[in-house]
N, C-alpha and C. Protein backbone atom coordinates (compact mmCIF):
# COMPACT_ATOMS: atom_id res chain seq x y z
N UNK A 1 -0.39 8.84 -2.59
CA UNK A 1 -1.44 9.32 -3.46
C UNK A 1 -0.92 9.48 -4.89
N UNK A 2 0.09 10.18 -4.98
CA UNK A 2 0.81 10.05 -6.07
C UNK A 2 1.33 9.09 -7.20
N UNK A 3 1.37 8.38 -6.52
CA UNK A 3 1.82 6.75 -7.14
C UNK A 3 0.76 6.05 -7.47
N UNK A 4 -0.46 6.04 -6.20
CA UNK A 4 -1.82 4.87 -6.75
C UNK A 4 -2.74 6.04 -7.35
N UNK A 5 -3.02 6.82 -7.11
CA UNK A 5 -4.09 7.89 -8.14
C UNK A 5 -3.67 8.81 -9.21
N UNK A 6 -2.48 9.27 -9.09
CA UNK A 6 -2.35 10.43 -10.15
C UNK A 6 -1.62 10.07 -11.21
N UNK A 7 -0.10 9.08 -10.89
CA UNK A 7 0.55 9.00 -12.14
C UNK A 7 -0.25 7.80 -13.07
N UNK A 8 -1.16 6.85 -12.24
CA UNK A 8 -2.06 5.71 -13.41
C UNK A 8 -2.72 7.02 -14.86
N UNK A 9 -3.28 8.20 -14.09
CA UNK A 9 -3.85 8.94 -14.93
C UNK A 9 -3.02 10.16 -15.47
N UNK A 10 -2.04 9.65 -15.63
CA UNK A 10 -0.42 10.72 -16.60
C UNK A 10 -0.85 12.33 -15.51
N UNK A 11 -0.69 12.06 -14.18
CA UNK A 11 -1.19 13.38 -13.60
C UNK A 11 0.13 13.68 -12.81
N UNK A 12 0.63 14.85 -12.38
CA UNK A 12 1.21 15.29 -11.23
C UNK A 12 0.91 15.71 -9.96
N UNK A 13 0.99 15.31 -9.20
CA UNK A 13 -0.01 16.16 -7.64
C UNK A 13 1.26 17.10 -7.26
N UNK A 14 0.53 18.36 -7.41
CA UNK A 14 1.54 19.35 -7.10
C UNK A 14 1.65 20.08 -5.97
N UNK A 15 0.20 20.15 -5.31
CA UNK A 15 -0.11 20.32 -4.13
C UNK A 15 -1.44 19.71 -3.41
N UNK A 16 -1.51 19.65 -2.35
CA UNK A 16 -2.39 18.76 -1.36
C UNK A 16 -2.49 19.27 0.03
N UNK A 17 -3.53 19.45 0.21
CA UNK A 17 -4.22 19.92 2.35
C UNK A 17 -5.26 18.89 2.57
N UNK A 18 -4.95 18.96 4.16
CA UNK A 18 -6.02 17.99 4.63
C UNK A 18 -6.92 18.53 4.56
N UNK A 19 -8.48 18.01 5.05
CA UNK A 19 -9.65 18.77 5.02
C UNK A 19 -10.73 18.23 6.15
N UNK A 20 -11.72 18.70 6.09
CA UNK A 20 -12.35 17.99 7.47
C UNK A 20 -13.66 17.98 6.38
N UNK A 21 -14.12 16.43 6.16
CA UNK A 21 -15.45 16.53 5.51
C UNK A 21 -16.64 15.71 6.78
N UNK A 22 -17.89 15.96 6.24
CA UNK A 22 -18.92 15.30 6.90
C UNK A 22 -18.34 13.49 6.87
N UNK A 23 -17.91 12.95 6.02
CA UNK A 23 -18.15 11.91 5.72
C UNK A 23 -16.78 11.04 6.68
N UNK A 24 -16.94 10.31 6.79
CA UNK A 24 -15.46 9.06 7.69
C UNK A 24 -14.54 9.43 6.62
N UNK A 25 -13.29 9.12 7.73
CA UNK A 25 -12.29 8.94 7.13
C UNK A 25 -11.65 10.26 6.47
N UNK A 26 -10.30 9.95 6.08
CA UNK A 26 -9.66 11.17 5.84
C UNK A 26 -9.79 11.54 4.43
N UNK A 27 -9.77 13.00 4.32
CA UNK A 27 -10.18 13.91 3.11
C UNK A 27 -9.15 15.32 2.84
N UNK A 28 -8.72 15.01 1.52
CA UNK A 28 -7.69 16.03 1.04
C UNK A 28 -8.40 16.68 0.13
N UNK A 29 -7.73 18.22 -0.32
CA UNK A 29 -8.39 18.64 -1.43
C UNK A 29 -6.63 18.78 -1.98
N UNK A 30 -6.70 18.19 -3.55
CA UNK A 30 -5.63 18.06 -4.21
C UNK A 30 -5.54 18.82 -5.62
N UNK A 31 -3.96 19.39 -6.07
CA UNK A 31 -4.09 19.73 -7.49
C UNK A 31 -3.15 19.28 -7.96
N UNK A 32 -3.52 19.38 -9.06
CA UNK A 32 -2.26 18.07 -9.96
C UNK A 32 -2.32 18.74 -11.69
N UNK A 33 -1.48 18.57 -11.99
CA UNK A 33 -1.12 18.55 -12.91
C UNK A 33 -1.40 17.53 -14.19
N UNK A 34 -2.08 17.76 -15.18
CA UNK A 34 -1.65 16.64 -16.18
C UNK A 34 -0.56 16.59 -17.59
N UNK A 35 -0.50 16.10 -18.31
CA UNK A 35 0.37 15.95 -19.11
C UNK A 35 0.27 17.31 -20.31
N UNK A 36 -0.90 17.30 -20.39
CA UNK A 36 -1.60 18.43 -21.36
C UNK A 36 -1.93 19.89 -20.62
N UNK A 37 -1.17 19.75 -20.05
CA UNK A 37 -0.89 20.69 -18.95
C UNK A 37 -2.66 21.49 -18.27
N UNK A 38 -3.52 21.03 -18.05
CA UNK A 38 -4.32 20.87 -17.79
C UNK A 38 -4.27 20.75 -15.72
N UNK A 39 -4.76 21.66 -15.14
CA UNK A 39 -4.36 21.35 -13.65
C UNK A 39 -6.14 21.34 -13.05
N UNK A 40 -6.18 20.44 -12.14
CA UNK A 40 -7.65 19.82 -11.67
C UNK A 40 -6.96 19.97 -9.91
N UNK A 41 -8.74 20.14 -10.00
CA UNK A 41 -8.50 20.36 -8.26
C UNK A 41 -9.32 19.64 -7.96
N UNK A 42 -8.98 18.24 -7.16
CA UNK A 42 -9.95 17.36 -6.32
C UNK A 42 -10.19 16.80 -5.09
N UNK A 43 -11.12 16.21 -4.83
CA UNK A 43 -11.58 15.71 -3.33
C UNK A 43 -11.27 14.59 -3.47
N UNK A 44 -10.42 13.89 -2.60
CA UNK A 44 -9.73 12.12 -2.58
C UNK A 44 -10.09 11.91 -0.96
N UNK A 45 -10.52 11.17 -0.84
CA UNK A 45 -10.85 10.59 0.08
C UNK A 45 -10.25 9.50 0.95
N UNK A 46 -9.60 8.93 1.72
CA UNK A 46 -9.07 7.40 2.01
C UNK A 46 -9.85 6.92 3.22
N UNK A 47 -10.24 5.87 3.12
CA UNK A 47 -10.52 5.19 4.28
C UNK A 47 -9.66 4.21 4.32
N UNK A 48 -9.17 3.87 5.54
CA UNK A 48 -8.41 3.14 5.50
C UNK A 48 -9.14 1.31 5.52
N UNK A 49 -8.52 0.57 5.39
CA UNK A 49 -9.34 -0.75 5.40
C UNK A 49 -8.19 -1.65 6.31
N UNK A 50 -8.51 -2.24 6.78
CA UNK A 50 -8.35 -3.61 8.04
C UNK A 50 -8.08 -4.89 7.24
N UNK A 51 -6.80 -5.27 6.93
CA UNK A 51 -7.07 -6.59 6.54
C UNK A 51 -6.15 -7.69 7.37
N UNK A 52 -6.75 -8.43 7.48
CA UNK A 52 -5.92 -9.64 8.51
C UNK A 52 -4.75 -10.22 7.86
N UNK A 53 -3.74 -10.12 8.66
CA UNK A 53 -2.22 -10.41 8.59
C UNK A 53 -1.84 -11.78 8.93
N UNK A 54 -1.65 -13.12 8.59
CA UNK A 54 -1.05 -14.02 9.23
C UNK A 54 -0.30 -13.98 9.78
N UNK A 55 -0.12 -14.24 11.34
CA UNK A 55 1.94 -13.99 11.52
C UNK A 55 2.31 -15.24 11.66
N UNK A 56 3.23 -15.92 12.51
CA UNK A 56 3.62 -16.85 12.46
C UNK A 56 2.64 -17.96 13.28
N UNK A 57 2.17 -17.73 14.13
CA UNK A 57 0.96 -18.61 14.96
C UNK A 57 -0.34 -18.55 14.41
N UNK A 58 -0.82 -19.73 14.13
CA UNK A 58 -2.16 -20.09 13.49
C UNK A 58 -2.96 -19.31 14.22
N UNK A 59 -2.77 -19.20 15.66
CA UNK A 59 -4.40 -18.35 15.92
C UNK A 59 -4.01 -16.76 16.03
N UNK A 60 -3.06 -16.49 15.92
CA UNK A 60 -2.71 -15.18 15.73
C UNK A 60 -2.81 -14.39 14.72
N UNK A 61 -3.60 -12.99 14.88
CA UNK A 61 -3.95 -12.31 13.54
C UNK A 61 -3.45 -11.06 14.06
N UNK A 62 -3.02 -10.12 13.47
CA UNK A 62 -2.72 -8.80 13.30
C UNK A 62 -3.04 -8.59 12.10
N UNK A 63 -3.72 -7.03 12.75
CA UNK A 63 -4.80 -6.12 11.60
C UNK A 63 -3.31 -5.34 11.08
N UNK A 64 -3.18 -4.75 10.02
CA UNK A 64 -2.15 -4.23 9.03
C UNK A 64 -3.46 -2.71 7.83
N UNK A 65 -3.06 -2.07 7.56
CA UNK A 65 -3.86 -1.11 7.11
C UNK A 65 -3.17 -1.07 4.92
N UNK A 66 -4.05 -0.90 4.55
CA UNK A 66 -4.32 -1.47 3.15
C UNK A 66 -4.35 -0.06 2.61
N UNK A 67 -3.08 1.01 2.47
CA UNK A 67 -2.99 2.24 2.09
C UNK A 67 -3.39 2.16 0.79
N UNK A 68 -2.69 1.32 -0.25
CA UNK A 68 -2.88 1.15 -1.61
C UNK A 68 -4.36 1.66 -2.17
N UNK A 69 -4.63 1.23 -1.69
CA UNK A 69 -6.75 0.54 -1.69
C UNK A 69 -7.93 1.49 -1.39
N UNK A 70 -7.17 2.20 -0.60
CA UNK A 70 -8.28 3.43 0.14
C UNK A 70 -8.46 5.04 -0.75
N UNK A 71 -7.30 5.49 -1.07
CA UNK A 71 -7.77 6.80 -2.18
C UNK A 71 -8.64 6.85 -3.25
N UNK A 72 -9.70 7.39 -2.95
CA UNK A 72 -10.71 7.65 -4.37
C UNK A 72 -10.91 9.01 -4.13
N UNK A 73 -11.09 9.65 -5.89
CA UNK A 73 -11.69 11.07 -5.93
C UNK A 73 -12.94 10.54 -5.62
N UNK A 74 -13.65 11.92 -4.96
CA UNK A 74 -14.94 12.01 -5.09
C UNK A 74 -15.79 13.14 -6.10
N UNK A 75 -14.88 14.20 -6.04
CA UNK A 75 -15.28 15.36 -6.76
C UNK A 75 -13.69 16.13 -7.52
N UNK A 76 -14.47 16.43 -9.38
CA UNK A 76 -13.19 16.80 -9.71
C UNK A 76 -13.67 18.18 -10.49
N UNK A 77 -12.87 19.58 -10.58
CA UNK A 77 -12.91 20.23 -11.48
C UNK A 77 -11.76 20.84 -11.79
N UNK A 78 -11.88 21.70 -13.10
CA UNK A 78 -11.01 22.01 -13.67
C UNK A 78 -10.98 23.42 -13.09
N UNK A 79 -9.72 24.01 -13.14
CA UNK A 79 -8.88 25.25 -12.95
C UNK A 79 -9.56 26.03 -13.12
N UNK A 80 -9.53 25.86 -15.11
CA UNK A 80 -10.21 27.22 -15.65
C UNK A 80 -11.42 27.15 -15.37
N UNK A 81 -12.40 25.78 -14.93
CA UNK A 81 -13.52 26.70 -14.27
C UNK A 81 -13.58 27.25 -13.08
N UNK A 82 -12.62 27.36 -11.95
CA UNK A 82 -12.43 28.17 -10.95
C UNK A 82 -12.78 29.25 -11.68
N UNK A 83 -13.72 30.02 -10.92
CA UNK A 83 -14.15 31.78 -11.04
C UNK A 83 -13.71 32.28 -9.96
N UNK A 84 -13.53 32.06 -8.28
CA UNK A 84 -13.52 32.84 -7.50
C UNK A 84 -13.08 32.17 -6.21
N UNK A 85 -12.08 32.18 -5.21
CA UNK A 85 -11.75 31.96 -4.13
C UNK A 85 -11.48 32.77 -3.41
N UNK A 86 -12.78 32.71 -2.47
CA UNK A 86 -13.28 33.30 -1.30
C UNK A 86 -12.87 33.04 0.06
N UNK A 87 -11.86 34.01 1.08
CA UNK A 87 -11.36 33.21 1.89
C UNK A 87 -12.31 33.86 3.14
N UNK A 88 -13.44 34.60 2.57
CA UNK A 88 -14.32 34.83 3.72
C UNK A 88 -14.36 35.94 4.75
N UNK A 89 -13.17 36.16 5.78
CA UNK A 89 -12.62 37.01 6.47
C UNK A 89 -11.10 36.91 6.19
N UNK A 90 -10.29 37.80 5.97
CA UNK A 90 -8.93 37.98 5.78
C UNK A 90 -8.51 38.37 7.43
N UNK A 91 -9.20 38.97 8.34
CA UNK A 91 -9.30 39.45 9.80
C UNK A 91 -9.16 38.34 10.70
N UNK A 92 -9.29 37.03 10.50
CA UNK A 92 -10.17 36.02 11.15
C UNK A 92 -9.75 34.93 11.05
N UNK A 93 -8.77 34.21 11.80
CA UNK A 93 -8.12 32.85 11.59
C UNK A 93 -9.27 31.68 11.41
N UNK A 94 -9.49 31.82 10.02
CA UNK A 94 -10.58 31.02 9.68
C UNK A 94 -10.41 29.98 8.87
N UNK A 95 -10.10 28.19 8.83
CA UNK A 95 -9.35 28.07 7.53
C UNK A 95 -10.20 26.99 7.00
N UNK A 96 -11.76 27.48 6.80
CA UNK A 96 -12.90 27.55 5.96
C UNK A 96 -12.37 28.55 4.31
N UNK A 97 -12.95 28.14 3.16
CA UNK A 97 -12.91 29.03 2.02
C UNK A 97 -13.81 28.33 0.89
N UNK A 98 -14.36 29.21 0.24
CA UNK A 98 -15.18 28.99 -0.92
C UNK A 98 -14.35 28.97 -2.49
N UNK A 99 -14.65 27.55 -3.03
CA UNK A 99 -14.47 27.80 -4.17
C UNK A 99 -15.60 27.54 -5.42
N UNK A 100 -15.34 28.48 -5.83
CA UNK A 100 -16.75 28.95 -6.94
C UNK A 100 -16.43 28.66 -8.36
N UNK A 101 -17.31 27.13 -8.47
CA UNK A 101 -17.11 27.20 -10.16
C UNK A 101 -18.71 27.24 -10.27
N UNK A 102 -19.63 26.14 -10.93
CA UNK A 102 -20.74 26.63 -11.36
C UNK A 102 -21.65 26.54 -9.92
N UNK A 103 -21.26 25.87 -9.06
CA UNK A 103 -21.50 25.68 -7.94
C UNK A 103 -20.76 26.35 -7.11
N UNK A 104 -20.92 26.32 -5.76
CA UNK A 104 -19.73 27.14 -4.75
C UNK A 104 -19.58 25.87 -3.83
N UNK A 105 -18.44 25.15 -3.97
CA UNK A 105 -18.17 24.06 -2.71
C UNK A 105 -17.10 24.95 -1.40
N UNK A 106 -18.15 24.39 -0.29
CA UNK A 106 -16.85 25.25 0.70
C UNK A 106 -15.86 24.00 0.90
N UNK A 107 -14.96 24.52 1.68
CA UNK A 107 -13.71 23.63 1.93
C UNK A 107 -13.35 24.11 3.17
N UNK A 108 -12.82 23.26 4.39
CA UNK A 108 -12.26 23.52 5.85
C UNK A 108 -11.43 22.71 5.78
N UNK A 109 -9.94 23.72 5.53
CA UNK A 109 -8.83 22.85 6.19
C UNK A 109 -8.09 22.66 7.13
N UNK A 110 -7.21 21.86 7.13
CA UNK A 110 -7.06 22.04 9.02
C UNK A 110 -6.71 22.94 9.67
N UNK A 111 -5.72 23.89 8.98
CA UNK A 111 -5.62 24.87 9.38
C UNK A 111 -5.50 26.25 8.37
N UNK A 112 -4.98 27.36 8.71
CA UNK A 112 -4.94 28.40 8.06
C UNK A 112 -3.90 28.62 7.18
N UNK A 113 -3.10 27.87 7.76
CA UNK A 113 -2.03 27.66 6.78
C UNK A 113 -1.51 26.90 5.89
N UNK A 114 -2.45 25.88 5.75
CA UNK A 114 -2.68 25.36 4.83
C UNK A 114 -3.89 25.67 4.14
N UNK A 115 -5.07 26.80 4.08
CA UNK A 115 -5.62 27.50 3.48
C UNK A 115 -4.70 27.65 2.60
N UNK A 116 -4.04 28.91 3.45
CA UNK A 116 -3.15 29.83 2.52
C UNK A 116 -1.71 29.17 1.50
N UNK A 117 -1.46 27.73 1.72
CA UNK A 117 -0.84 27.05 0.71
C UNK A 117 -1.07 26.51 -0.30
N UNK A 118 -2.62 26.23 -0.07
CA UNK A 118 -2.65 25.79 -1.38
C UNK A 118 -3.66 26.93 -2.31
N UNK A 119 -3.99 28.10 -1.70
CA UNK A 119 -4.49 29.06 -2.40
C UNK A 119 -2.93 29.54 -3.14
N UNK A 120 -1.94 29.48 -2.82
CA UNK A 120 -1.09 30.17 -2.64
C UNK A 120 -0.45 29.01 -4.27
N UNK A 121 -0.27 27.95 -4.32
CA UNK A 121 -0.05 26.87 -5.41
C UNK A 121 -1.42 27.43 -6.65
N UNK A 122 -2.64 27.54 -6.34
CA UNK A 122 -3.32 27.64 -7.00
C UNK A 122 -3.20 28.78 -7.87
N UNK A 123 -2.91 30.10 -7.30
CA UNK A 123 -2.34 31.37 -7.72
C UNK A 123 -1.62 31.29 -9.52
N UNK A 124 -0.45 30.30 -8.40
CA UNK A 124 0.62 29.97 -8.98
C UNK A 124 0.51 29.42 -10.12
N UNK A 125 -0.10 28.03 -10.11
CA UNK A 125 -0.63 27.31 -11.50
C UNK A 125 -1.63 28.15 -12.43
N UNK A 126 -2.58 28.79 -12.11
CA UNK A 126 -3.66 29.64 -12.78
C UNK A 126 -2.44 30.48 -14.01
N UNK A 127 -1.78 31.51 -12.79
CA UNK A 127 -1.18 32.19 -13.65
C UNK A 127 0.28 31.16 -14.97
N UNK A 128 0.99 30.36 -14.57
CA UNK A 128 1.47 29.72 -15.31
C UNK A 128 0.86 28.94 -16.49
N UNK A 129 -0.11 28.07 -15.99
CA UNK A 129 -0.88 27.53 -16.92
C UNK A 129 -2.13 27.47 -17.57
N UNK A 130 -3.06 28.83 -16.90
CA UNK A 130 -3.68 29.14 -17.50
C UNK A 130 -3.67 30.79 -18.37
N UNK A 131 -2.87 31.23 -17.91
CA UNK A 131 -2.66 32.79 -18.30
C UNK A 131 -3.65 33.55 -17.81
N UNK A 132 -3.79 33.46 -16.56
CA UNK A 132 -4.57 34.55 -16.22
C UNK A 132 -5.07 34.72 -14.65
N UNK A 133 -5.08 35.48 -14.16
CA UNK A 133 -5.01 35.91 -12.37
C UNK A 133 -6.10 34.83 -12.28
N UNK A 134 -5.91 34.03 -10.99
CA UNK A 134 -7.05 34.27 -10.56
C UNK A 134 -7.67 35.03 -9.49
N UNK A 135 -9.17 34.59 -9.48
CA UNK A 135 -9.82 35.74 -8.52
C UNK A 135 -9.75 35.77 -7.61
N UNK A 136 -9.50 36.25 -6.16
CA UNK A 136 -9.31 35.88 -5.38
C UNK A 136 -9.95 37.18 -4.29
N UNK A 137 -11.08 37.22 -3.54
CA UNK A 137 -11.56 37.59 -2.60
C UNK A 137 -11.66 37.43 -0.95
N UNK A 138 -11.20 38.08 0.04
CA UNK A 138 -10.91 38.19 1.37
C UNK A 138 -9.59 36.87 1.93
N UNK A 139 -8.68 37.59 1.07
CA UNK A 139 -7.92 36.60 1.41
C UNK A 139 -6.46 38.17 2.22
N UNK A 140 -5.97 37.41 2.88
CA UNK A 140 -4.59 38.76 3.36
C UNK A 140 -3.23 38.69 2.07
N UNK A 141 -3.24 39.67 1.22
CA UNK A 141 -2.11 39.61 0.49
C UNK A 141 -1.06 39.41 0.46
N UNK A 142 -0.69 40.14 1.88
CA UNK A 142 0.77 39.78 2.44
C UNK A 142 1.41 38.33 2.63
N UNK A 143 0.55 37.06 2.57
CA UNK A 143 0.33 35.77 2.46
C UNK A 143 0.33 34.97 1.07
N UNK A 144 -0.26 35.62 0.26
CA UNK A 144 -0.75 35.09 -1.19
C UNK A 144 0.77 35.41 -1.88
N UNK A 145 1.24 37.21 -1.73
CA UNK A 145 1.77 37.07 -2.87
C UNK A 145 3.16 37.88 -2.08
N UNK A 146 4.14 37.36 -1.33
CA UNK A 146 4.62 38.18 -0.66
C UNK A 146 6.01 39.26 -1.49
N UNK A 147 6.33 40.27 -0.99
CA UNK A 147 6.76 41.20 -1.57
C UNK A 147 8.03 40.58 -2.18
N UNK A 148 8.34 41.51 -2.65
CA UNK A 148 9.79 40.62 -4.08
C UNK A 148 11.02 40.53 -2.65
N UNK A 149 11.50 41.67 -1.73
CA UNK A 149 12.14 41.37 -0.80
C UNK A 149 11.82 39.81 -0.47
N UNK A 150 11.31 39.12 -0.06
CA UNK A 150 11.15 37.87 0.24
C UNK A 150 10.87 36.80 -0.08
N UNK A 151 10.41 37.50 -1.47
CA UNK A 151 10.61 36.23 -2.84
C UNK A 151 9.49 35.70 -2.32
N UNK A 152 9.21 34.17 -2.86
CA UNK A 152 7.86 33.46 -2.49
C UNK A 152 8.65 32.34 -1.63
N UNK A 153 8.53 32.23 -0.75
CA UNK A 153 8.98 31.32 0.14
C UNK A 153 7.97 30.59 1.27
N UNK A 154 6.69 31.37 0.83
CA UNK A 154 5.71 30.79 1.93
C UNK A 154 5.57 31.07 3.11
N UNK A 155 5.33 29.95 3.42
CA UNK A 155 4.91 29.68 5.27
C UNK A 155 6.26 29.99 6.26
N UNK A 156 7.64 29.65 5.78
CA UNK A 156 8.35 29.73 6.20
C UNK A 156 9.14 31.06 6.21
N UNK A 157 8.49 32.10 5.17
CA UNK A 157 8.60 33.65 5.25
C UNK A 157 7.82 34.51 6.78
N UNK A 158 6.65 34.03 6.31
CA UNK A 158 6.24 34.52 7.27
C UNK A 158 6.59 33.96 9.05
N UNK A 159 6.92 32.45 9.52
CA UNK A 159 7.30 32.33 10.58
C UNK A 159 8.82 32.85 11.00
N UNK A 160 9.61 33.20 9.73
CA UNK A 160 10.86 34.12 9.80
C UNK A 160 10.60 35.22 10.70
N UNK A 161 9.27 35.81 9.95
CA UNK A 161 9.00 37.39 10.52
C UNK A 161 8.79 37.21 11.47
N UNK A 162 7.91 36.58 12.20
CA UNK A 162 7.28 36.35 13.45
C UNK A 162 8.59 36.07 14.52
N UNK A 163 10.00 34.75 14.27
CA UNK A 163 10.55 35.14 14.99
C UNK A 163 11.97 36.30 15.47
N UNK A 164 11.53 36.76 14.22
CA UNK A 164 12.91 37.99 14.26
C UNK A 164 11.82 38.75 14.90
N UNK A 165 10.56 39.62 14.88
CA UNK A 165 10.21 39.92 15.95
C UNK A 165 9.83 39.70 17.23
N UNK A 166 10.02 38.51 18.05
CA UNK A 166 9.84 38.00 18.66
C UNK A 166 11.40 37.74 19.18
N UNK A 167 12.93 37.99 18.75
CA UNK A 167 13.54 38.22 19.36
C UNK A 167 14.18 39.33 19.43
N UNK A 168 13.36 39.88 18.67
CA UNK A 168 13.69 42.08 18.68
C UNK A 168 12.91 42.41 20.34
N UNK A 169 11.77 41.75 20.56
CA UNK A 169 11.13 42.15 21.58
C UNK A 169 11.58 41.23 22.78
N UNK A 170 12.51 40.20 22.68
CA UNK A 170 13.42 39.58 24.05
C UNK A 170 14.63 40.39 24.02
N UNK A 171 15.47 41.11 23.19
CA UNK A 171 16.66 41.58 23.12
C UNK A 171 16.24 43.10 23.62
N UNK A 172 14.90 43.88 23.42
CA UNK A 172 14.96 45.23 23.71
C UNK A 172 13.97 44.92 25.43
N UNK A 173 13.43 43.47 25.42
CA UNK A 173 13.44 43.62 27.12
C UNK A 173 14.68 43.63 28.05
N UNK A 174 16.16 42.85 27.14
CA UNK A 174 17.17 42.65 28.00
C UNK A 174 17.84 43.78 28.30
N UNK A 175 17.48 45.05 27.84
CA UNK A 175 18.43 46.24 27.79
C UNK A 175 18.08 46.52 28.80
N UNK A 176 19.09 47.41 29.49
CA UNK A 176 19.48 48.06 30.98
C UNK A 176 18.52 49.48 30.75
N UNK A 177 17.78 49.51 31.55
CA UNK A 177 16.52 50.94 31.81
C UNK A 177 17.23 51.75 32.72
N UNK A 178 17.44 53.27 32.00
CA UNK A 178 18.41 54.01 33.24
C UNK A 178 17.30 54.41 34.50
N UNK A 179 17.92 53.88 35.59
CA UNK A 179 17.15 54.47 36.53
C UNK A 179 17.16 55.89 36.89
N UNK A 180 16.29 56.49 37.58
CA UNK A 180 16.16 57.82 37.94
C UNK A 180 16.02 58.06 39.57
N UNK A 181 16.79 58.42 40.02
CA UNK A 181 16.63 58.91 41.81
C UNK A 181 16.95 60.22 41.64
N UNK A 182 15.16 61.06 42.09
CA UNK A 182 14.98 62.62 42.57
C UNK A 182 15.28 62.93 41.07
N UNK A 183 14.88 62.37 39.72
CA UNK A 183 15.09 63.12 38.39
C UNK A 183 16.19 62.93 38.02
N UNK A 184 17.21 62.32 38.75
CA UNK A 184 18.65 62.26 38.33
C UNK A 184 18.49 61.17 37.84
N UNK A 185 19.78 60.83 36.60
CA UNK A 185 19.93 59.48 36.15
C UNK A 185 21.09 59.00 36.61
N UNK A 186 20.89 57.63 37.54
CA UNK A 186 21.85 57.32 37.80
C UNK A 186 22.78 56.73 37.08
């Protein structure tokens, strides 16, 4: 994507999630960077296309897939018109979210954690290059902006946590339980 859509238009893609749209074929929502430091958030689309391969035998064809060819935006806006990203329920592994410029387009990505990455990039660019928070409604904080102990490290902060507790709770099942016969400890 980077190579056939963004750098023709002096852009950077700085971050990218899959998405699930009505329409065929696969759908990202992307942000990129431009030269004028200007950051856009868009809908690219690929379908892939089928084109026939000669191989070495005249009646032999193999289909080959035409990556080059298939990315188009469909929908583009700018940053600073982001007003508001809405992640809906913060309670609720939901990875549906609203983003509100003069319109409100929703967005479903594949998963929640990639919600929370590229809200999490978006944060990031707003405040760098535009100077100023953005808005951000029902989203879990502990995700967006995590505490200075852990620096910003993402997705991979939080599956840290998950398995250091997860072997706090195999190491305090392995401990020896004193038994008791008649109140006594044996």
């Amino acid at each position: 994507m980077q190579r056939v859509l963004f750098r023709p238009g002096k852009q950077r893609l700085v971050e990218f999630i899959e998405i699930e749209e009505p329409a065929q074929g696969r759908h990202f929502l992307c942000v990129s960077v431009a030269k004028n430091k200007v950051v856009q958030l868009s809908i690219v689309g690929c379908h892939v296309s089928q084109t026939p391969i000669k191989s070495g035998s005249k009646k032999s064809h193999t289909k080959r897939s035409s990556i080059q060819d298939c990315y188009k935006m469909t929908e583009v806006w700018s940053l600073q018109d982001l007003t508001l990203v809405d992640g809906r329920d913060p309670d609720v592994d939901d990875p549906c979210f609203l983003l509100h410029f003069d319109k409100v387009r929703t967005v479903t990505a594949t998963s929640c954690s990639a919600k929370y990455s590229i809200v999490r990039a978006l944060v990031a660019l707003s405040d760098q290059h535009c100077q100023r928070s953005l808005n951000l409604q029902n989203f879990d904080w502990a995700y967006i902006k995590p505490t200075a102990f852990y620096s910003n490290r993402g997705d991979c902060v939080v599956l840290s946590q998950i398995c250091f507790y997860a072997l706090n709770l195999v190491c305090l099942s392995m401990c020896p339980v004193p038994w008791m016969h008649n109140g006594v400890t044996q």
